[in-house]
C-alpha atoms as a PDB file:
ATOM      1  CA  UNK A   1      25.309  14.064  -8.440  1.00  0.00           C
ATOM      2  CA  UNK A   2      21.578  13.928  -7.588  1.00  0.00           C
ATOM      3  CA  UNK A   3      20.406  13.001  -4.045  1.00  0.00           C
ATOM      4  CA  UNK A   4      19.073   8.820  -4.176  1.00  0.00           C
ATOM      5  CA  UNK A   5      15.263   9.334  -4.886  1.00  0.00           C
ATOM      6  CA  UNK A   6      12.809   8.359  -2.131  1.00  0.00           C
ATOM      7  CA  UNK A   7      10.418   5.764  -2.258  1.00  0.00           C
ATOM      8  CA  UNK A   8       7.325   6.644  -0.218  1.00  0.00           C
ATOM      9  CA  UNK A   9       4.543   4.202   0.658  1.00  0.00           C
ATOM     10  CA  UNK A  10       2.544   4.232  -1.817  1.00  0.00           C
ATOM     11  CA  UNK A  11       0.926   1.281  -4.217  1.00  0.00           C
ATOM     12  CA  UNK A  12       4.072   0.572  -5.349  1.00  0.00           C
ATOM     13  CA  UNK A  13       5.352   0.145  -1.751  1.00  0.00           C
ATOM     14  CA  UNK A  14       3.654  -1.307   1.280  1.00  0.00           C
ATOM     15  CA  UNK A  15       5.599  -1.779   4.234  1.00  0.00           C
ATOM     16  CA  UNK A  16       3.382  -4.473   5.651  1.00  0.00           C
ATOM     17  CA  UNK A  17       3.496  -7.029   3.157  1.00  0.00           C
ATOM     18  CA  UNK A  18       6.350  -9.697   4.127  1.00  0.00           C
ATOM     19  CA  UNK A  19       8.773 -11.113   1.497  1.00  0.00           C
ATOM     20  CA  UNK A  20       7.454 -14.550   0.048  1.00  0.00           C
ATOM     21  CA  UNK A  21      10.051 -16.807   1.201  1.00  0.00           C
ATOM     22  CA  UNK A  22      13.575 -17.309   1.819  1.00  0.00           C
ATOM     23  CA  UNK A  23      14.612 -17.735  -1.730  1.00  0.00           C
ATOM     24  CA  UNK A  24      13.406 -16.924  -5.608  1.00  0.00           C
ATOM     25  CA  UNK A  25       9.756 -18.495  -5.109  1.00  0.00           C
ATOM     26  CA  UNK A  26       9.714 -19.317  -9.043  1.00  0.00           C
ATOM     27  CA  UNK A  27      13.836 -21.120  -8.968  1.00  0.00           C
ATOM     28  CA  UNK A  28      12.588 -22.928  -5.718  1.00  0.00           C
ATOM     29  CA  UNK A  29       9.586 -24.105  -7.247  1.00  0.00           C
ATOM     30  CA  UNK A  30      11.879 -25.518 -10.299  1.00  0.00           C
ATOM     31  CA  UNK A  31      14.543 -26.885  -7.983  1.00  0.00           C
ATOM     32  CA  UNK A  32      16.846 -24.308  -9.562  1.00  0.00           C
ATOM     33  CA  UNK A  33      18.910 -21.712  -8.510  1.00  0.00           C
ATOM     34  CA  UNK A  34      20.091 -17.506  -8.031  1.00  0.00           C
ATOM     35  CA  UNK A  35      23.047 -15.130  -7.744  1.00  0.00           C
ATOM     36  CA  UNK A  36      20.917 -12.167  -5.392  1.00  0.00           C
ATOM     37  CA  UNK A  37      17.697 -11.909  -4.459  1.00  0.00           C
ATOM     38  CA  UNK A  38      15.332  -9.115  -5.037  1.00  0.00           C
ATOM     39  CA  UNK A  39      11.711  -8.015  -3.231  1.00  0.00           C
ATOM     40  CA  UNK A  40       9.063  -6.680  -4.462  1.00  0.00           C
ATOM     41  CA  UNK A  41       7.856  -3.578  -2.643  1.00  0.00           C
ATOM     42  CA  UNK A  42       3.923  -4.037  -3.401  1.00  0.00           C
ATOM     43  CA  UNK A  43       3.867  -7.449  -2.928  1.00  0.00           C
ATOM     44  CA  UNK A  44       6.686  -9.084  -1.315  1.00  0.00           C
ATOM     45  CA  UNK A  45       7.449 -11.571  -4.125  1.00  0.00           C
ATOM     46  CA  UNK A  46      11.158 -12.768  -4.110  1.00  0.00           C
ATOM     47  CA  UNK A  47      13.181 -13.277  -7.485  1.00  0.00           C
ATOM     48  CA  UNK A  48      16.471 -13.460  -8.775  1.00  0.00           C
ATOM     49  CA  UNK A  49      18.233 -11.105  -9.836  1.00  0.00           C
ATOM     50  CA  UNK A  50      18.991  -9.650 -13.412  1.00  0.00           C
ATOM     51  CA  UNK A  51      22.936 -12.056 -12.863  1.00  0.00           C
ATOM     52  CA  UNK A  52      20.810 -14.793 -12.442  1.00  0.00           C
ATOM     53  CA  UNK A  53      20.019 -17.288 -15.241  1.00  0.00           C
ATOM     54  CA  UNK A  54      16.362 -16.813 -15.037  1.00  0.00           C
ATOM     55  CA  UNK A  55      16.133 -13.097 -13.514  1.00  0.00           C
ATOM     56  CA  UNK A  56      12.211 -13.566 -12.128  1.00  0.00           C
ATOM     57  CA  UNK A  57      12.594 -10.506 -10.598  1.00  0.00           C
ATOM     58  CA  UNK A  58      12.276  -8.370 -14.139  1.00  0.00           C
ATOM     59  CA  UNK A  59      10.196 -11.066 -14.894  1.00  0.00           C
ATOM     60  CA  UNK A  60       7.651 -10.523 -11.960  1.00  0.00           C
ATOM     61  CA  UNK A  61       7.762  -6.337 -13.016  1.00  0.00           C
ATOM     62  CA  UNK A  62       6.804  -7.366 -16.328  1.00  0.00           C
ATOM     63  CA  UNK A  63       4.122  -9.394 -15.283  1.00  0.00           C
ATOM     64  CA  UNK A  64       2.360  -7.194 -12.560  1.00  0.00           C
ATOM     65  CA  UNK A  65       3.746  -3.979 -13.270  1.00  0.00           C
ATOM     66  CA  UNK A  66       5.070  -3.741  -9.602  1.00  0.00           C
ATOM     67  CA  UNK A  67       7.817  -1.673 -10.538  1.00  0.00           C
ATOM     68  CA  UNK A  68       9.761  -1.261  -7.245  1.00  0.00           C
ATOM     69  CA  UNK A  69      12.248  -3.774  -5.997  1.00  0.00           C
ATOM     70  CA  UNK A  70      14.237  -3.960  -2.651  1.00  0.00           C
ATOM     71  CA  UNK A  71      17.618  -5.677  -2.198  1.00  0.00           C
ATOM     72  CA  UNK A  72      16.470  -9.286  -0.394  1.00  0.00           C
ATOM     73  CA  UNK A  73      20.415  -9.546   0.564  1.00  0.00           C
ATOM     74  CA  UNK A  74      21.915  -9.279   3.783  1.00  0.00           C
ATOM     75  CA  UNK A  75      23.307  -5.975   5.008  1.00  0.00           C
ATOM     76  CA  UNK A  76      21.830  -3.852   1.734  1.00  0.00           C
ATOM     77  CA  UNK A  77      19.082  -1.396   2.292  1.00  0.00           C
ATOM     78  CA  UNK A  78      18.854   0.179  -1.399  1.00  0.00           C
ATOM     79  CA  UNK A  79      15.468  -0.102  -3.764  1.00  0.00           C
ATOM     80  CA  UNK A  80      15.503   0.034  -7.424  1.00  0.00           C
ATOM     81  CA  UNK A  81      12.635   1.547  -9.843  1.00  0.00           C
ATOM     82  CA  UNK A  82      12.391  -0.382 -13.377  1.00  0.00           C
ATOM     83  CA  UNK A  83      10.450   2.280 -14.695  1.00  0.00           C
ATOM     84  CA  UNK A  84      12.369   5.311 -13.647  1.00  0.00           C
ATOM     85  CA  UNK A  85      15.770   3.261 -13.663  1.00  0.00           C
ATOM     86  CA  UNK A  86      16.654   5.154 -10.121  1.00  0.00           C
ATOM     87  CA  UNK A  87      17.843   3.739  -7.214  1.00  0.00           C
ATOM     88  CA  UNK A  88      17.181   5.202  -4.023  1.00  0.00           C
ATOM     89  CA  UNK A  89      15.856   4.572   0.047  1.00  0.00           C
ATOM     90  CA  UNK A  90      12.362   3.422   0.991  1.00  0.00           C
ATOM     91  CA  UNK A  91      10.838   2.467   4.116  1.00  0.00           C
ATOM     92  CA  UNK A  92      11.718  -0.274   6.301  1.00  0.00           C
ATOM     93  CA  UNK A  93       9.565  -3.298   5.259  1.00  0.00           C
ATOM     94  CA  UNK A  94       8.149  -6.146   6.962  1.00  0.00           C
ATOM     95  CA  UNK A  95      10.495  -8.735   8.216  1.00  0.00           C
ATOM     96  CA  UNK A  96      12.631 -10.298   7.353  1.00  0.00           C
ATOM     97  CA  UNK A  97      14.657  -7.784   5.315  1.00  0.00           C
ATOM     98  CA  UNK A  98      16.752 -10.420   3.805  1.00  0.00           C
ATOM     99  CA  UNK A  99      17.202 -14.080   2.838  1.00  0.00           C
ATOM    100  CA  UNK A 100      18.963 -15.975   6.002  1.00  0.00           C
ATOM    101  CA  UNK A 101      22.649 -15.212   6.478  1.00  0.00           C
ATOM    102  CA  UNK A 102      23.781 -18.635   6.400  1.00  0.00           C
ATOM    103  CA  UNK A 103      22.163 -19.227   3.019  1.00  0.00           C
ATOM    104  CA  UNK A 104      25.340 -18.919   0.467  1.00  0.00           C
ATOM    105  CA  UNK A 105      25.824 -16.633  -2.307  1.00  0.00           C
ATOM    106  CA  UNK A 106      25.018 -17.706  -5.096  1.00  0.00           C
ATOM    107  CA  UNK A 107      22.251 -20.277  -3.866  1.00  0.00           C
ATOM    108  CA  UNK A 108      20.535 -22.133  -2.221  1.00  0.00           C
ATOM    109  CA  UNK A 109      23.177 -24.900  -0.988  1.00  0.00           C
ATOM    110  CA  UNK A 110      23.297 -28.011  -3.060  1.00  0.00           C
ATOM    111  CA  UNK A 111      21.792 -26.834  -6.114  1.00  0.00           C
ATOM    112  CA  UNK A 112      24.220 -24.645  -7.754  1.00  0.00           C
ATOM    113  CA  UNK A 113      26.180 -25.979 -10.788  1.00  0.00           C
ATOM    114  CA  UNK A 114      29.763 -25.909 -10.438  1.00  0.00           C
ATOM    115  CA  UNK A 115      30.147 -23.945 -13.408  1.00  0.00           C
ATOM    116  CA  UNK A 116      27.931 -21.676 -12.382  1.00  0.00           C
ATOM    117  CA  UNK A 117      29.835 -18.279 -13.640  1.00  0.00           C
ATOM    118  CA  UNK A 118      29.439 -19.456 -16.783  1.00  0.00           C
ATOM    119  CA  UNK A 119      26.326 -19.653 -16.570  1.00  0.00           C
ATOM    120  CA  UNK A 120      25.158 -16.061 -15.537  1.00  0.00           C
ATOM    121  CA  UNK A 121      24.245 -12.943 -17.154  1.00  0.00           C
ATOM    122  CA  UNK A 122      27.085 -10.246 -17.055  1.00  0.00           C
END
């Protein structure tokens, strides 16, 4: 099995840029809701993750062509490439490295739908 690729700063990952928010900026700004959260490397956008109903973070790739994403969830230090498909390590990036710990999975608080399982993408 190959060795995790590297992600190197480069335009598709600056280290300086912090993450946009606590949360999916585009399911806060609609008062809905995610399963994970994912950053973008360039940018520092947060969006949901491919589970979630909405998945802005493919969405935000499409869009800007940003193509590498870092795990926004506590404890996880992996980054993902949608062009390549490869997961692998990058560099530490600006803080915080994740949404707050005491925000639940899936979230935020108050605004997930009780059915919610049936409502994500598998």
């Amino acid at each position: 099995m190959p060795a995790p690729a590297q992600f190197p700063e480069s335009a598709d990952v600056d280290p300086s840029v912090p993450p946009s928010g606590p949360g999916c900026a585009e399911c806060t700004a609609a008062q809905g809701w995610w399963v994970h959260l994912r950053r973008c490397a360039a940018c520092g956008h947060v969006g949901c993750c491919d589970t979630s109903p909405e998945q802005h973070a493919t969405a935000h790739f499409r869009e800007t062509g940003h193509p590498v994403v870092a795990s926004y969830e506590p404890g996880e230090s992996w980054f993902w490439n949608y062009e390549t498909e490869q997961t692998g390590r990058g560099p530490a990036l600006a803080e915080p490295s994740a949404r707050p710990d005491d925000q639940p999975v899936p979230g935020p608080q108050g605004r997930v739908p009780d059915n919610w399982r049936d409502l994500i993408h598998t």
